[in-house]
Structure formats: structure tokens, C-alpha cells
PDB file of N, CA and C in Angstrom:
ATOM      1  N   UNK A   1     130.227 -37.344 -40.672  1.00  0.00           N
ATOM      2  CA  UNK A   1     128.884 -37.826 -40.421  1.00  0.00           C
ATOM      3  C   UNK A   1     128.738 -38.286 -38.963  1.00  0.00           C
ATOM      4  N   UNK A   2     129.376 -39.101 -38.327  1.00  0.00           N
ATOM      5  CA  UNK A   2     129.959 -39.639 -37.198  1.00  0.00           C
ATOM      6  C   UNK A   2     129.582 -38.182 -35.814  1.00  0.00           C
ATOM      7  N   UNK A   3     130.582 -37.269 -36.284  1.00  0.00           N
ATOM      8  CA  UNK A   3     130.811 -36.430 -35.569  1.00  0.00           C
ATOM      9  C   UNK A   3     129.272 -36.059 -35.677  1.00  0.00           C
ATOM     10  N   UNK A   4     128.932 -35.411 -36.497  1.00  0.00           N
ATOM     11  CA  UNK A   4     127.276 -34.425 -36.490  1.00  0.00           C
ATOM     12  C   UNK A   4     126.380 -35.482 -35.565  1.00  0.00           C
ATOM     13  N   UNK A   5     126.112 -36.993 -35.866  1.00  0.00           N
ATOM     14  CA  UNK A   5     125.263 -37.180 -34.977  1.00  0.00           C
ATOM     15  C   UNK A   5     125.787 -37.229 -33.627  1.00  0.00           C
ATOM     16  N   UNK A   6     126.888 -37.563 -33.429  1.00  0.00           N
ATOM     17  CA  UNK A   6     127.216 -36.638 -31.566  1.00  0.00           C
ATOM     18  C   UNK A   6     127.279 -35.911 -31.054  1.00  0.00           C
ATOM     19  N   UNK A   7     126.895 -34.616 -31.855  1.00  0.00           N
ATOM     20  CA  UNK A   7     126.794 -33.365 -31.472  1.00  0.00           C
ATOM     21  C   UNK A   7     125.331 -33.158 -31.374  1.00  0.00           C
ATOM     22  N   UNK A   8     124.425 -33.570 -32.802  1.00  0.00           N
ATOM     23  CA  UNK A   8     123.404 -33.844 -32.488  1.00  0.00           C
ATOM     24  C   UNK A   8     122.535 -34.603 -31.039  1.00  0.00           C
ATOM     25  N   UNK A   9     123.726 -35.648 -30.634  1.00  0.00           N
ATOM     26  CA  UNK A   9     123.040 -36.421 -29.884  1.00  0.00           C
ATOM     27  C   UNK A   9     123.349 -35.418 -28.184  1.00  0.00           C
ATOM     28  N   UNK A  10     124.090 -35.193 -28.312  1.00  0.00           N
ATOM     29  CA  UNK A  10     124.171 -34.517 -26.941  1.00  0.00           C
ATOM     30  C   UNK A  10     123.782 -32.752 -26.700  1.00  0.00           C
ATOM     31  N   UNK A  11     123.574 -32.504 -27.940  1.00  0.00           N
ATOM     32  CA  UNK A  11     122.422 -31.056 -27.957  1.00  0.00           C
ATOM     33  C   UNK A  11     121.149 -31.639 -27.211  1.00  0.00           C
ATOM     34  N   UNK A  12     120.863 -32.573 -27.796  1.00  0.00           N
ATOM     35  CA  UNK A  12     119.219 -33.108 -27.732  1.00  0.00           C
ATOM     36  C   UNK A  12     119.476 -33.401 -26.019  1.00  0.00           C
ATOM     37  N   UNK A  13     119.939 -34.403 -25.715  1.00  0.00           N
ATOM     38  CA  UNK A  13     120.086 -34.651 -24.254  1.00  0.00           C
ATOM     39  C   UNK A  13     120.413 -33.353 -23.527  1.00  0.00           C
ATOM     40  N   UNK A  14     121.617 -32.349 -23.313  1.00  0.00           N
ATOM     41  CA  UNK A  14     121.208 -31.453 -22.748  1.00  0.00           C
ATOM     42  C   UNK A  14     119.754 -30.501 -22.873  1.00  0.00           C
ATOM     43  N   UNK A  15     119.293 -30.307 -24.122  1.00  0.00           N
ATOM     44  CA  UNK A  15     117.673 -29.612 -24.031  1.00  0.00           C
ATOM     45  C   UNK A  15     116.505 -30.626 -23.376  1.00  0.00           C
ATOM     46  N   UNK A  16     116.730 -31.887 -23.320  1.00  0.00           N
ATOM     47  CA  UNK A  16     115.970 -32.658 -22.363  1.00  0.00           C
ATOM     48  C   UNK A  16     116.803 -32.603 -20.847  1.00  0.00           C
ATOM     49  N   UNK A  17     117.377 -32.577 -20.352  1.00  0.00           N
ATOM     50  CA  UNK A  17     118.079 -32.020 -19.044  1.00  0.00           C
ATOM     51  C   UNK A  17     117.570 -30.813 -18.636  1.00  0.00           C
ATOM     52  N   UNK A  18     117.537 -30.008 -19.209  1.00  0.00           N
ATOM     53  CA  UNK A  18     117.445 -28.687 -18.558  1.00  0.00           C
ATOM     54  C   UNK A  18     115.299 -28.336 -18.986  1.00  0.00           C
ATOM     55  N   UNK A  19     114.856 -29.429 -19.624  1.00  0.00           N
ATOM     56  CA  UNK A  19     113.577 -29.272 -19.660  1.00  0.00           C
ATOM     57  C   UNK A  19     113.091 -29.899 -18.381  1.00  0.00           C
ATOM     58  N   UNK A  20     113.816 -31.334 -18.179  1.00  0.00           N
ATOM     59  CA  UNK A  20     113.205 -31.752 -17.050  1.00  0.00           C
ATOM     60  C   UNK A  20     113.416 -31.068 -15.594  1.00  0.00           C
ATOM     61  N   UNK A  21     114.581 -30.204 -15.395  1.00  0.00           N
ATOM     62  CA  UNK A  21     115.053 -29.263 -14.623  1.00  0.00           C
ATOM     63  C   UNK A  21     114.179 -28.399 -14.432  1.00  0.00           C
ATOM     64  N   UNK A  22     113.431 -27.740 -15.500  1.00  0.00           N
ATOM     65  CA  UNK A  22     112.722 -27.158 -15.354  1.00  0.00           C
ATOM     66  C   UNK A  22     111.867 -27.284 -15.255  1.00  0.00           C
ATOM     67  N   UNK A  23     111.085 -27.884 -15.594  1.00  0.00           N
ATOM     68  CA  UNK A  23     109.548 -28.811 -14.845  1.00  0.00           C
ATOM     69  C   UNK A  23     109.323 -29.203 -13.480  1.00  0.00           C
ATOM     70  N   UNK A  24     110.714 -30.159 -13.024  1.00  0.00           N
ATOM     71  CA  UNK A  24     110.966 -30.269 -11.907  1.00  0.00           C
ATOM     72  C   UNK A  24     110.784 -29.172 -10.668  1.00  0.00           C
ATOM     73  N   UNK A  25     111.185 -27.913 -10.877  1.00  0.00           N
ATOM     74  CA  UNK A  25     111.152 -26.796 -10.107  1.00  0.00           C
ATOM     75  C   UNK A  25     109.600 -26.101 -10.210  1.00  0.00           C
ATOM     76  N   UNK A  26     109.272 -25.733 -11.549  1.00  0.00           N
ATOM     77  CA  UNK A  26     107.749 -25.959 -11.038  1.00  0.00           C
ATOM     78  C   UNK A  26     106.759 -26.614 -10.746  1.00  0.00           C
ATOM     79  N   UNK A  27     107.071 -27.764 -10.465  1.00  0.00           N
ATOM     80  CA  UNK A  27     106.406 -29.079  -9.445  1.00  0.00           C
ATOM     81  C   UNK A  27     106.555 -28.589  -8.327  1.00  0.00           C
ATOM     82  N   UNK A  28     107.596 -28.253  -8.120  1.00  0.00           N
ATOM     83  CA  UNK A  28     107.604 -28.486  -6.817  1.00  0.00           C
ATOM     84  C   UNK A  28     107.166 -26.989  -6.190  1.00  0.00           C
ATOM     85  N   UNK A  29     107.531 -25.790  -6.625  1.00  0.00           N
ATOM     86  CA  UNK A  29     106.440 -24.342  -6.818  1.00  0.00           C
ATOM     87  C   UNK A  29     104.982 -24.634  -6.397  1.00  0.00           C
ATOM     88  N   UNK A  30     104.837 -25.713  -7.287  1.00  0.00           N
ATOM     89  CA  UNK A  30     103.192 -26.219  -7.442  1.00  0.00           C
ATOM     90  C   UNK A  30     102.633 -26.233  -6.164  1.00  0.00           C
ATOM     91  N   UNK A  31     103.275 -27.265  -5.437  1.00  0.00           N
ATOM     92  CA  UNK A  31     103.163 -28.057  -4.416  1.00  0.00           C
ATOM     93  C   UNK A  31     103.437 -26.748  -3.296  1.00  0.00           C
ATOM     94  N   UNK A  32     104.220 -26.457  -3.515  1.00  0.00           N
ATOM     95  CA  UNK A  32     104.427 -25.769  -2.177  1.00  0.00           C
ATOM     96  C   UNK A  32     102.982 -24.561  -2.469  1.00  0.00           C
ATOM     97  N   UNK A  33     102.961 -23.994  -3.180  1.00  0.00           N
ATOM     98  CA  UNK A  33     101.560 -23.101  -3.198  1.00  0.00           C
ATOM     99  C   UNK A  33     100.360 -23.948  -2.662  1.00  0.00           C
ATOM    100  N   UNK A  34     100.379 -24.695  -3.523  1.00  0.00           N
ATOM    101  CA  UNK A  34      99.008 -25.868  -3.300  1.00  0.00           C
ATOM    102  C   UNK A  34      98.618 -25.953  -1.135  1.00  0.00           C
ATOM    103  N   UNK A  35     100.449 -25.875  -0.516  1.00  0.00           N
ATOM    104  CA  UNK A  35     100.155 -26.426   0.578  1.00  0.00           C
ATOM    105  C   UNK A  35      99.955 -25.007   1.408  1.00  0.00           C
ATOM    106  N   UNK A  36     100.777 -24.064   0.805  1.00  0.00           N
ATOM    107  CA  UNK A  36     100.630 -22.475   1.683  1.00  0.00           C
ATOM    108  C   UNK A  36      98.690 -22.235   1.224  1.00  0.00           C
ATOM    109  N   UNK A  37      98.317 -21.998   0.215  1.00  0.00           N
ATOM    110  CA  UNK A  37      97.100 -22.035   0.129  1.00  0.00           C
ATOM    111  C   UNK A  37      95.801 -22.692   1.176  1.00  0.00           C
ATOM    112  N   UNK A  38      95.902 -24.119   1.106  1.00  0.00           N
ATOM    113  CA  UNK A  38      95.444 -25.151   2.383  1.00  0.00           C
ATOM    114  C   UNK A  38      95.240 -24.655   3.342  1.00  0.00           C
ATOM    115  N   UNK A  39      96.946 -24.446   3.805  1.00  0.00           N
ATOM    116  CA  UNK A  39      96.820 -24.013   5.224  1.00  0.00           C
ATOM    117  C   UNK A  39      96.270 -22.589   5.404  1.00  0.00           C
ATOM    118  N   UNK A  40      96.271 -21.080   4.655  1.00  0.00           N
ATOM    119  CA  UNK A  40      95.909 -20.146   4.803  1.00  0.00           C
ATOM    120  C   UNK A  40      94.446 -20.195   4.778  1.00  0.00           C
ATOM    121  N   UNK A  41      94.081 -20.678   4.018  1.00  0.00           N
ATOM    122  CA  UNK A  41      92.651 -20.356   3.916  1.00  0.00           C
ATOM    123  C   UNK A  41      91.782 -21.489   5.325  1.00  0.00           C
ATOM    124  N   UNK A  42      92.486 -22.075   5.441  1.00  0.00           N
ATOM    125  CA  UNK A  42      91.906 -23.042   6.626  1.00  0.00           C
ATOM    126  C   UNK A  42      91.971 -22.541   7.921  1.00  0.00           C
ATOM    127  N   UNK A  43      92.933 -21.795   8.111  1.00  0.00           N
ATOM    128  CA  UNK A  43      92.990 -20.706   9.303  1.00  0.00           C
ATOM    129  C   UNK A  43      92.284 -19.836   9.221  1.00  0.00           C
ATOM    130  N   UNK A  44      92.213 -18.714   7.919  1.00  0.00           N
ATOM    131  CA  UNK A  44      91.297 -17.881   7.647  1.00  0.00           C
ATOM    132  C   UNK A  44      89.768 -18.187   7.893  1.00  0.00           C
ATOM    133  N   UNK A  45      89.013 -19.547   7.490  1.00  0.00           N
ATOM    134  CA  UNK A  45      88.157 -19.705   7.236  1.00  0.00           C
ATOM    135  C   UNK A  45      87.601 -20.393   8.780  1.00  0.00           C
ATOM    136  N   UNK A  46      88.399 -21.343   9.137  1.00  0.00           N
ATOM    137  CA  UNK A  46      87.569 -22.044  10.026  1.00  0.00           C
ATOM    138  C   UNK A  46      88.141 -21.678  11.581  1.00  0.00           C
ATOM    139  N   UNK A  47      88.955 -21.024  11.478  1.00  0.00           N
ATOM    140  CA  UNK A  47      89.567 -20.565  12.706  1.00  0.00           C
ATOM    141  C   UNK A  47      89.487 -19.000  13.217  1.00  0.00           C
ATOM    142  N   UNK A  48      89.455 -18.100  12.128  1.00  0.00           N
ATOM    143  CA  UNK A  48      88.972 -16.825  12.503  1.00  0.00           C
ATOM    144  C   UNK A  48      87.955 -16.444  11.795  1.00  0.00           C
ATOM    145  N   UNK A  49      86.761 -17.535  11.029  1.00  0.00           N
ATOM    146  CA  UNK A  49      85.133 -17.637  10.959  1.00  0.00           C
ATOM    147  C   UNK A  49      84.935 -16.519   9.884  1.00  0.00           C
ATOM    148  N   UNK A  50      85.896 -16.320   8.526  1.00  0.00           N
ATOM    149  CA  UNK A  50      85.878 -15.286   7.700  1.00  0.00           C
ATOM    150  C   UNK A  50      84.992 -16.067   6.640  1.00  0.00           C
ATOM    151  N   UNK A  51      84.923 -15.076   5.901  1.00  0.00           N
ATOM    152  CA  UNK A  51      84.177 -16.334   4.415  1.00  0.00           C
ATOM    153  C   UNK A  51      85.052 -16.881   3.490  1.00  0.00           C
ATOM    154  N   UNK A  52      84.990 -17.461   3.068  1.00  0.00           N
ATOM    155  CA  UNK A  52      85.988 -18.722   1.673  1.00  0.00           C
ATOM    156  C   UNK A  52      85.957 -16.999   0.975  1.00  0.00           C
ATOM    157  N   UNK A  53      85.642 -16.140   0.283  1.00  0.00           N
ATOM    158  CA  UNK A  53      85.655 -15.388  -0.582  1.00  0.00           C
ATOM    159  C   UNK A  53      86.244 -14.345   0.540  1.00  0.00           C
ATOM    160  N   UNK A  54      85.967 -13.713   1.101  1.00  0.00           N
ATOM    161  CA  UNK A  54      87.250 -12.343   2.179  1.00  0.00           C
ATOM    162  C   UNK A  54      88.115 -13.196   2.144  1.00  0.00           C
ATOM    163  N   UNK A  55      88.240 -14.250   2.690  1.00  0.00           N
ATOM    164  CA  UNK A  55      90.202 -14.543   2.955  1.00  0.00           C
ATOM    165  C   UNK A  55      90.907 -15.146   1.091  1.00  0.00           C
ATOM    166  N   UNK A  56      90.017 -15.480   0.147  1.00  0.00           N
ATOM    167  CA  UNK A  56      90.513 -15.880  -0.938  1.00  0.00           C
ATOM    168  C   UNK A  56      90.830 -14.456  -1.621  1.00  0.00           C
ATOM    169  N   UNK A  57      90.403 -12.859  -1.301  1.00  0.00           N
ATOM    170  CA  UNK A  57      90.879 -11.513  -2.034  1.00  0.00           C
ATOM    171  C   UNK A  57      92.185 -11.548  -1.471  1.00  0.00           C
ATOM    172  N   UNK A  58      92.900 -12.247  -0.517  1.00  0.00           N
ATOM    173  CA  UNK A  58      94.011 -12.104   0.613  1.00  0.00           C
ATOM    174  C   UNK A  58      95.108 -12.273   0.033  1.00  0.00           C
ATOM    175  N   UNK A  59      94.754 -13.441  -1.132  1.00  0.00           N
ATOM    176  CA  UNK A  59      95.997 -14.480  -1.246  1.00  0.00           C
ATOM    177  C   UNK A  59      96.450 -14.018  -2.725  1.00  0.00           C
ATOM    178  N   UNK A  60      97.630 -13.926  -2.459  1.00  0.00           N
ATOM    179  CA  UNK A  60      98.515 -13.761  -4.150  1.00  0.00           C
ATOM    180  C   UNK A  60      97.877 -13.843  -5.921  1.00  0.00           C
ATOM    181  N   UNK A  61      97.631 -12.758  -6.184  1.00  0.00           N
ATOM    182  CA  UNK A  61      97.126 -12.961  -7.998  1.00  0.00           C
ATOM    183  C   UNK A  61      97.304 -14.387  -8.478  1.00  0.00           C
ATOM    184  N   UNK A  62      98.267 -15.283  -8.503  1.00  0.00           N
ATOM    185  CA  UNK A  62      98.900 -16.076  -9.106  1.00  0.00           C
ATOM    186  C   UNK A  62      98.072 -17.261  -8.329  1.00  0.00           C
ATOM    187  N   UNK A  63      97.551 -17.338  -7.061  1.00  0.00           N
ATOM    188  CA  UNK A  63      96.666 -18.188  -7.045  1.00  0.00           C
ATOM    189  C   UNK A  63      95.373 -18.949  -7.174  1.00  0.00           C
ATOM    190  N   UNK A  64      95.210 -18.355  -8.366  1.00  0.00           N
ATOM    191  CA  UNK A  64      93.982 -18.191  -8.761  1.00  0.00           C
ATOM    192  C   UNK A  64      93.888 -19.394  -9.641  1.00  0.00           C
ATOM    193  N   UNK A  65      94.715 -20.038  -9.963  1.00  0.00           N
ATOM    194  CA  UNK A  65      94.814 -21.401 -10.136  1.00  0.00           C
ATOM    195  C   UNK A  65      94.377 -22.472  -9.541  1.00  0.00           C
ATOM    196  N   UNK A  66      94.437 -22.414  -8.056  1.00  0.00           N
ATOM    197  CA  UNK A  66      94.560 -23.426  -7.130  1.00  0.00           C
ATOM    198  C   UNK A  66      92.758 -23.103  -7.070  1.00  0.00           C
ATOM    199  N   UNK A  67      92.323 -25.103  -6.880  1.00  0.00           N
ATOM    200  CA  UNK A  67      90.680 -24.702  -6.516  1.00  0.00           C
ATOM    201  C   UNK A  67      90.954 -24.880  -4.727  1.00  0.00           C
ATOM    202  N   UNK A  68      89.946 -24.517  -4.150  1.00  0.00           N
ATOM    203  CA  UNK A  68      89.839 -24.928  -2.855  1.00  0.00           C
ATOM    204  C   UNK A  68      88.548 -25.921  -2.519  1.00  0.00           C
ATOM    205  N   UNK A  69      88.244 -26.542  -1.676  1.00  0.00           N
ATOM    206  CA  UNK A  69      87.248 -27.539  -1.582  1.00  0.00           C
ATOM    207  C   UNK A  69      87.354 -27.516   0.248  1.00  0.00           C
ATOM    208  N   UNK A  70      85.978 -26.697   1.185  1.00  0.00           N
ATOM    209  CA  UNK A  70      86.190 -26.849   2.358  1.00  0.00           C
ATOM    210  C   UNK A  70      85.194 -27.921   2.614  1.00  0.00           C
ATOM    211  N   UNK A  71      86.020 -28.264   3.802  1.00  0.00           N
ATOM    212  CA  UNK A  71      84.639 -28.930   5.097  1.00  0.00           C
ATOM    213  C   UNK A  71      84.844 -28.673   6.422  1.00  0.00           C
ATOM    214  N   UNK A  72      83.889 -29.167   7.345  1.00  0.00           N
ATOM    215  CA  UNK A  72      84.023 -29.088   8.525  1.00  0.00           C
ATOM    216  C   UNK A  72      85.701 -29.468   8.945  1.00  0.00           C
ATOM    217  N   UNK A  73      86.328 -30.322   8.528  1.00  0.00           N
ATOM    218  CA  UNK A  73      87.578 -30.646   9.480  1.00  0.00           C
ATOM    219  C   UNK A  73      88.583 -30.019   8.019  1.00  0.00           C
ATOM    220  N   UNK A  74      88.666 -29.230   7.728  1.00  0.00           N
ATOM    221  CA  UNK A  74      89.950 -28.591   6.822  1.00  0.00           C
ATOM    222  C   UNK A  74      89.491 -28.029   5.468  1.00  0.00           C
ATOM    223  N   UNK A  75      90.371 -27.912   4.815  1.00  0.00           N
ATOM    224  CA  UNK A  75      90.501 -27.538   3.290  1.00  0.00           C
ATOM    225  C   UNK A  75      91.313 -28.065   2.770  1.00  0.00           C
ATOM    226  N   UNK A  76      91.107 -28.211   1.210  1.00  0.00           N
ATOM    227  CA  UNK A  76      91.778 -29.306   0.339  1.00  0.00           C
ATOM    228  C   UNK A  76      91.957 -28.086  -1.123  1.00  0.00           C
ATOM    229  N   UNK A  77      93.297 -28.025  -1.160  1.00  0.00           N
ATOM    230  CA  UNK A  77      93.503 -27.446  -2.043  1.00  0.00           C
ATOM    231  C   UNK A  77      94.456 -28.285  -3.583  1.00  0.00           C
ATOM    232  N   UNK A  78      93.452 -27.764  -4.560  1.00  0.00           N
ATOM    233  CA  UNK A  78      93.874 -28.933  -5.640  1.00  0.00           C
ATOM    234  C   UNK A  78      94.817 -27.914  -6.996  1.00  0.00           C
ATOM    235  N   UNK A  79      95.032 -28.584  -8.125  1.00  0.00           N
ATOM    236  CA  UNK A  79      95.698 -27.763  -9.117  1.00  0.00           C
ATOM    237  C   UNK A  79      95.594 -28.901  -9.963  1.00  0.00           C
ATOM    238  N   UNK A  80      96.064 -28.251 -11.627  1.00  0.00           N
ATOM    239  CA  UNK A  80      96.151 -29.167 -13.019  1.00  0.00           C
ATOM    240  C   UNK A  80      94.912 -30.077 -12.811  1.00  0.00           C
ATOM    241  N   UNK A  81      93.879 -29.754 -12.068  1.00  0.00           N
ATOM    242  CA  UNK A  81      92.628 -30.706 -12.686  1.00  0.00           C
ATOM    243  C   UNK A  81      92.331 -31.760 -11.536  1.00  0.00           C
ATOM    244  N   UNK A  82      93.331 -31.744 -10.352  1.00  0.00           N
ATOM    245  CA  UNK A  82      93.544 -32.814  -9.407  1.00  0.00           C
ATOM    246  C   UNK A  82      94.461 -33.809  -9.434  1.00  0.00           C
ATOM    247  N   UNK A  83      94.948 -33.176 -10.520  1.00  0.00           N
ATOM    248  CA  UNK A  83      96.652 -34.503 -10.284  1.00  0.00           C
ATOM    249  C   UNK A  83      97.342 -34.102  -8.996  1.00  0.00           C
ATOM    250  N   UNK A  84      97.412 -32.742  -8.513  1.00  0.00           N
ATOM    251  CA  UNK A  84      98.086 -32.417  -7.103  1.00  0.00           C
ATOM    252  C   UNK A  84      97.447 -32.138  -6.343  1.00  0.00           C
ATOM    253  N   UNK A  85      97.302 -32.627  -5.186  1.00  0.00           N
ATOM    254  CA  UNK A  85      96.193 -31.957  -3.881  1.00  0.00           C
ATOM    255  C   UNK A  85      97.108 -31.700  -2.811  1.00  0.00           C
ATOM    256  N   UNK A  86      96.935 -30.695  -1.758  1.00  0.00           N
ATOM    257  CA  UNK A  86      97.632 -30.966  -0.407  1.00  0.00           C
ATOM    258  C   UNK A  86      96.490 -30.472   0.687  1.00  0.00           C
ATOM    259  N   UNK A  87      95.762 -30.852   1.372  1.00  0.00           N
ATOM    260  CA  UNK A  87      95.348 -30.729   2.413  1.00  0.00           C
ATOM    261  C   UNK A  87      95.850 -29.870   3.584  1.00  0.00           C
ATOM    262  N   UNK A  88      95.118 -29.304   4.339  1.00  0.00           N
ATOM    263  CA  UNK A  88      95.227 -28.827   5.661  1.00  0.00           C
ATOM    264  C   UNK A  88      94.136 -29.018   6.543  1.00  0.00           C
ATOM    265  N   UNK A  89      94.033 -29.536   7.985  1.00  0.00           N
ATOM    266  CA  UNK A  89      93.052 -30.088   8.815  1.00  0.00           C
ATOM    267  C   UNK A  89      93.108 -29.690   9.910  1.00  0.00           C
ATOM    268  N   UNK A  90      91.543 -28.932  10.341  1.00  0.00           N
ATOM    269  CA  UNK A  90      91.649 -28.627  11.609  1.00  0.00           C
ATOM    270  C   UNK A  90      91.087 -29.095  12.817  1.00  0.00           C
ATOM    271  N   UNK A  91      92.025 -28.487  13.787  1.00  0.00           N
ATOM    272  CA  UNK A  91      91.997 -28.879  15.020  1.00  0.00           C
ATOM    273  C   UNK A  91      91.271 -28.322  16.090  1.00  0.00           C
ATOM    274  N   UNK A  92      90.694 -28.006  16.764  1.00  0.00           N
ATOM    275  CA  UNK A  92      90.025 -27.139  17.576  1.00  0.00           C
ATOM    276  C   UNK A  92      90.629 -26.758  18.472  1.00  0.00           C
ATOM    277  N   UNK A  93      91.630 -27.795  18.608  1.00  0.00           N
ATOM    278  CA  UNK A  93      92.420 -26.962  20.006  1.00  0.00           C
ATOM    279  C   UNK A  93      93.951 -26.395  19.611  1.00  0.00           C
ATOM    280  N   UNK A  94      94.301 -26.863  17.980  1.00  0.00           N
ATOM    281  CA  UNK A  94      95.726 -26.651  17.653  1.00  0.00           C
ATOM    282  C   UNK A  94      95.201 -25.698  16.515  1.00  0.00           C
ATOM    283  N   UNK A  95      94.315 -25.514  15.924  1.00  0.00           N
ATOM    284  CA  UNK A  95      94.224 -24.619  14.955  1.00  0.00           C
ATOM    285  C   UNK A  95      94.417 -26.058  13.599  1.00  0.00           C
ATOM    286  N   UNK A  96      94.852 -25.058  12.478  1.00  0.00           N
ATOM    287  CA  UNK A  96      95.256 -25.628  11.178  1.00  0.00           C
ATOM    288  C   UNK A  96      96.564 -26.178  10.635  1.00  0.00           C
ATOM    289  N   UNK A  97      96.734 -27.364  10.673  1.00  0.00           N
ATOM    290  CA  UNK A  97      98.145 -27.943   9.797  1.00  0.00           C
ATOM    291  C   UNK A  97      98.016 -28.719   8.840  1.00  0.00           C
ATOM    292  N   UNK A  98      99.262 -29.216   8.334  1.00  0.00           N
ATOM    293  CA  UNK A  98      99.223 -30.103   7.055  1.00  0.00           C
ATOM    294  C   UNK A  98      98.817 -31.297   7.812  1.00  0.00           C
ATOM    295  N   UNK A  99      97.579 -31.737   6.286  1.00  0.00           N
ATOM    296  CA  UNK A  99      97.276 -32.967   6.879  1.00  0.00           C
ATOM    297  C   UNK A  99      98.125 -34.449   7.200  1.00  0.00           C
ATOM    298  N   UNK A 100      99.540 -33.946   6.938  1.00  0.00           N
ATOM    299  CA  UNK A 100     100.852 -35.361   6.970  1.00  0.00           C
ATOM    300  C   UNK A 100     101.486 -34.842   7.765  1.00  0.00           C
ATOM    301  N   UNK A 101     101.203 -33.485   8.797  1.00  0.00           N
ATOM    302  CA  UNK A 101     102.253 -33.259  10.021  1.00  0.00           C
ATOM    303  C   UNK A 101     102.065 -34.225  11.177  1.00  0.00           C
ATOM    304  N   UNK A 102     103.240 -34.936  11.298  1.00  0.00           N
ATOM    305  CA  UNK A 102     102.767 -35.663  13.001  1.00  0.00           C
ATOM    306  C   UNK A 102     102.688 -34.818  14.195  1.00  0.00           C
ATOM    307  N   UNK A 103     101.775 -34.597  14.695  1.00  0.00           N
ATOM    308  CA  UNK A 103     101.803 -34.061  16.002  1.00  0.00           C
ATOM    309  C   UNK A 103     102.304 -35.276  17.454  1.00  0.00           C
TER     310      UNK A 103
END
């Protein structure tokens, strides 16, 4: 009896290990799209004066997830509803970066 629930118990903990492993990696997938997105379309859009829709046929099937939200100084690209955002902001004389790069 002894034995089964320790086998039990450490099945269960490795399938929670390798779930959070795996979540973990597409977080962070997330994020990094969320921020390549930002910045592409913020170059596209406000720097070589294309429309939000020509430079959004540009970008990868799979991002069709991500919303975008422009304004005059960048684009804000969101996912899952707005639990993740990453920004990109432009510059007039540097073009488009992340909005947490120090220049």
C-alpha cells in the first residue's frame, strides 16, 4: 500500500513538471511573437507608411492571434485577451524599438 502511493505520488509530480515545462516554453513563444509582431508592424506601418492590413498579409499564419492596437508613437501588440502586451515605439529619427530598450 505504502509503495503504490509513492509511485503514485511521484507519477503525479513528474506529469506536473513537465506540464509546467511546458507552459513555460509557450509563454515565453508568446512573448517573443507578441514582441517580433510590435516591432514589424510598427516599422511597416509608421515608418515605410504601408497600411495596418498590407503589412499584417506579411506576417506568419500563426499570428493571427496577436491583436494589434496603433497610434501615432508605436504599436501595441496584445494576446490571451490582454494578459500579455509588448509594445514597440517610434522614433522619427531611430525608426521602431521595444518600448523597454534603453537607448
Amino acid at each position: 500500500m505504502r509503495v503504490s502511493r509513492t509511485v503514485g505520488f511521484v507519477v503525479t509530480l513528474g506529469a506536473l513538471s513537465a506540464a509546467a515545462l511546458y507552459a513555460r516554453d509557450h509563454w515565453v513563444r508568446a512573448d517573443l511573437g507578441e514582441a517580433y509582431v510590435a516591432k514589424t508592424m510598427c516599422s511597416c506601418v509608421l515608418v515605410s507608411g504601408r497600411t495596418l492590413d498590407s503589412c499584417r498579409a506579411e506576417l506568419p499564419d500563426d499570428a493571427d492571434i496577436v491583436r494589434v492596437a496603433a497610434d501615432e508613437r508605436g504599436m501595441t501588440a496584445t494576446i490571451l485577451g490582454g494578459l500579455m502586451a509588448r509594445r514597440s515605439t517610434y522614433d522619427p529619427h531611430f525608426g521602431c524599438a521595444p518600448a523597454d530598450a534603453a537607448r
